[in-house]
Protein backbone atom coordinates (compact mmCIF):
# COMPACT_ATOMS: atom_id res chain seq x y z
CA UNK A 1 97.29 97.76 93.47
CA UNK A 2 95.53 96.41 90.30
CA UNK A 3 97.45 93.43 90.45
CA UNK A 4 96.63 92.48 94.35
CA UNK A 5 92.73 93.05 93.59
CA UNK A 6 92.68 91.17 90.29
CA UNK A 7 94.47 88.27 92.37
CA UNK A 8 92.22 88.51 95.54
CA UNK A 9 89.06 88.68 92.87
CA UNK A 10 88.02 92.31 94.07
CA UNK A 11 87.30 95.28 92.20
CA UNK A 12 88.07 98.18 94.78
CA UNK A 13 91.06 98.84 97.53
CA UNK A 14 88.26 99.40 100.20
CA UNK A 15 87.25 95.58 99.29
CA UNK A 16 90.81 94.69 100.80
CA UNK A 17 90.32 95.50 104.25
CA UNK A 18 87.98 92.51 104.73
CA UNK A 19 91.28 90.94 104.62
CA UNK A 20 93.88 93.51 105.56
CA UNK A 21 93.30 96.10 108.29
CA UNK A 22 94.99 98.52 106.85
CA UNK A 23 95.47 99.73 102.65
CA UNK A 24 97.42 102.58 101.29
CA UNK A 25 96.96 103.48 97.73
CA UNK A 26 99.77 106.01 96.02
CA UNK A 27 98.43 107.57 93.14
CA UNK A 28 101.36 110.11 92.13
CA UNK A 29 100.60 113.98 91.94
CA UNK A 30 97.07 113.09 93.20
CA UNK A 31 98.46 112.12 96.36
CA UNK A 32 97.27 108.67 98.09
CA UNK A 33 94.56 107.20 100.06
CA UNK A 34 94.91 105.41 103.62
CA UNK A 35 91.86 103.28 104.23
CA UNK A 36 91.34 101.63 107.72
CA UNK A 37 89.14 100.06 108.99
CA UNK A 38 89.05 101.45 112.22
CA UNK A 39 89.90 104.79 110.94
CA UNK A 40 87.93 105.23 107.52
CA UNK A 41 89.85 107.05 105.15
CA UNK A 42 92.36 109.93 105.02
CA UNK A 43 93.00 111.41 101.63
CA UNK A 44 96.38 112.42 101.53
CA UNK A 45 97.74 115.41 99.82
CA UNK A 46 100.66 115.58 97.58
CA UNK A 47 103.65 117.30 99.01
CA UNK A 48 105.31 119.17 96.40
CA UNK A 49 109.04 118.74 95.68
CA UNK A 50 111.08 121.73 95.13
CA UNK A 51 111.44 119.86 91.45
CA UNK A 52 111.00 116.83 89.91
CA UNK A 53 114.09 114.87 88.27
CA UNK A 54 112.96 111.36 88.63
CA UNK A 55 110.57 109.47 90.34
CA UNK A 56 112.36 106.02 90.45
CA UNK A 57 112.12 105.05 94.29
CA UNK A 58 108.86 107.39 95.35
CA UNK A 59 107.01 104.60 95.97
CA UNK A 60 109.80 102.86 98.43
CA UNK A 61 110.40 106.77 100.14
CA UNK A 62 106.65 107.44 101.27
CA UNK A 63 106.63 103.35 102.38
CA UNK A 64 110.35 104.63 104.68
CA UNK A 65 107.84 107.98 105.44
CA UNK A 66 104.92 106.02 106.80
CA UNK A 67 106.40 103.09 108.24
CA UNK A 68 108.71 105.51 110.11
CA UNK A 69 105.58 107.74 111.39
CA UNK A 70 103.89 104.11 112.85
CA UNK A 71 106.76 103.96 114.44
CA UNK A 72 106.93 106.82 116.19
CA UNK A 73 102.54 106.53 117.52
CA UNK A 74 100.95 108.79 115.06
CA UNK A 75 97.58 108.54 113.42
CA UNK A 76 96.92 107.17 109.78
CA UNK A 77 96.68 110.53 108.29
CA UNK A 78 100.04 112.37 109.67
CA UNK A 79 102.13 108.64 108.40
CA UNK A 80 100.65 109.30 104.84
CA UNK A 81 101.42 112.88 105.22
CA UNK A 82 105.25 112.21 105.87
CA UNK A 83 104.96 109.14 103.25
CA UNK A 84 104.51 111.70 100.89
CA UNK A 85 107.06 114.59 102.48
CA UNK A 86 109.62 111.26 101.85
CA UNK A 87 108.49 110.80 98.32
CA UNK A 88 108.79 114.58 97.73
CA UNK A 89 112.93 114.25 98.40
CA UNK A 90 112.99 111.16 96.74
CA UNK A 91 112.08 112.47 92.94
CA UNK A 92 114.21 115.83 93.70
CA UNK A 93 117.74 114.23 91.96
CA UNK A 94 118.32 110.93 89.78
CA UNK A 95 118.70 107.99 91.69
CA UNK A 96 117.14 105.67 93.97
CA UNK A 97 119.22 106.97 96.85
CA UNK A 98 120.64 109.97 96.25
CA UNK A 99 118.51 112.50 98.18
CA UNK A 100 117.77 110.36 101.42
CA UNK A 101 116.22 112.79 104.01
CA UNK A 102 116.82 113.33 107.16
CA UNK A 103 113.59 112.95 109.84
CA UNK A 104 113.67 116.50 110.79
CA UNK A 105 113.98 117.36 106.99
CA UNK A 106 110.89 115.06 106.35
CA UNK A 107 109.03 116.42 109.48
CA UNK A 108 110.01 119.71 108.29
CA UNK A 109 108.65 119.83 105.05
CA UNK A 110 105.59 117.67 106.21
CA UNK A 111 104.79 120.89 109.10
CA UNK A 112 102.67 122.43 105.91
CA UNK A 113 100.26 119.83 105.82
CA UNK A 114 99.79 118.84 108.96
CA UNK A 115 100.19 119.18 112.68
CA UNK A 116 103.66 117.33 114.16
């Protein structure tokens, strides 16, 4: 994120949806924002893995999560929620790809937070 506003000349993520509709920052156990700006923003929670091993490919699992609720018609908020029920199985075992989820198991998991 740093790096795209330092190169756009911006100091905040909500500065980026003059020129972006949409902006989703991760920001580890704290969770992640989704600004729109149609929508405002949705704070996201963290979804807690059952443990954490390593967190190589978090970032690509909640991108899989969200991209996959878009597809599917649901709001800003429930995508980031099962962005972050992705990244939860993603830093369970070592490896990039070694604990890809199902979509019920992401759905699943994601039910705590949210309403699916």
């Amino acid at each position: 994120m740093r790096y795209a506003l330092r190169f756009m000349g911006l100091t905040t993520p909500k500065q980026l949806l003059a020129h972006v509709e949409l902006v989703v920052v991760t920001m580890g156990r704290r969770g992640s924002l989704v600004l729109s700006r149609e929508h405002g923003t949705h704070r996201i929670p963290r979804v807690p893995p059952k443990r954490i091993v390593d967190v190589t490919g978090a970032g690509d699992a909640y991108r899989a999560g969200f991209y996959a609720g878009m597809s599917r018609g649901y709001d800003h908020g429930r995508c980031g929620i099962l962005g972050s029920a992705a990244a939860s199985f993603a830093i369970e075992a070592k490896g990039t790809q070694t604990t890809l989820p199902s979509w019920v198991a992401v759905v699943r998991r994601a039910r705590r937070f949210g309403d699916f």
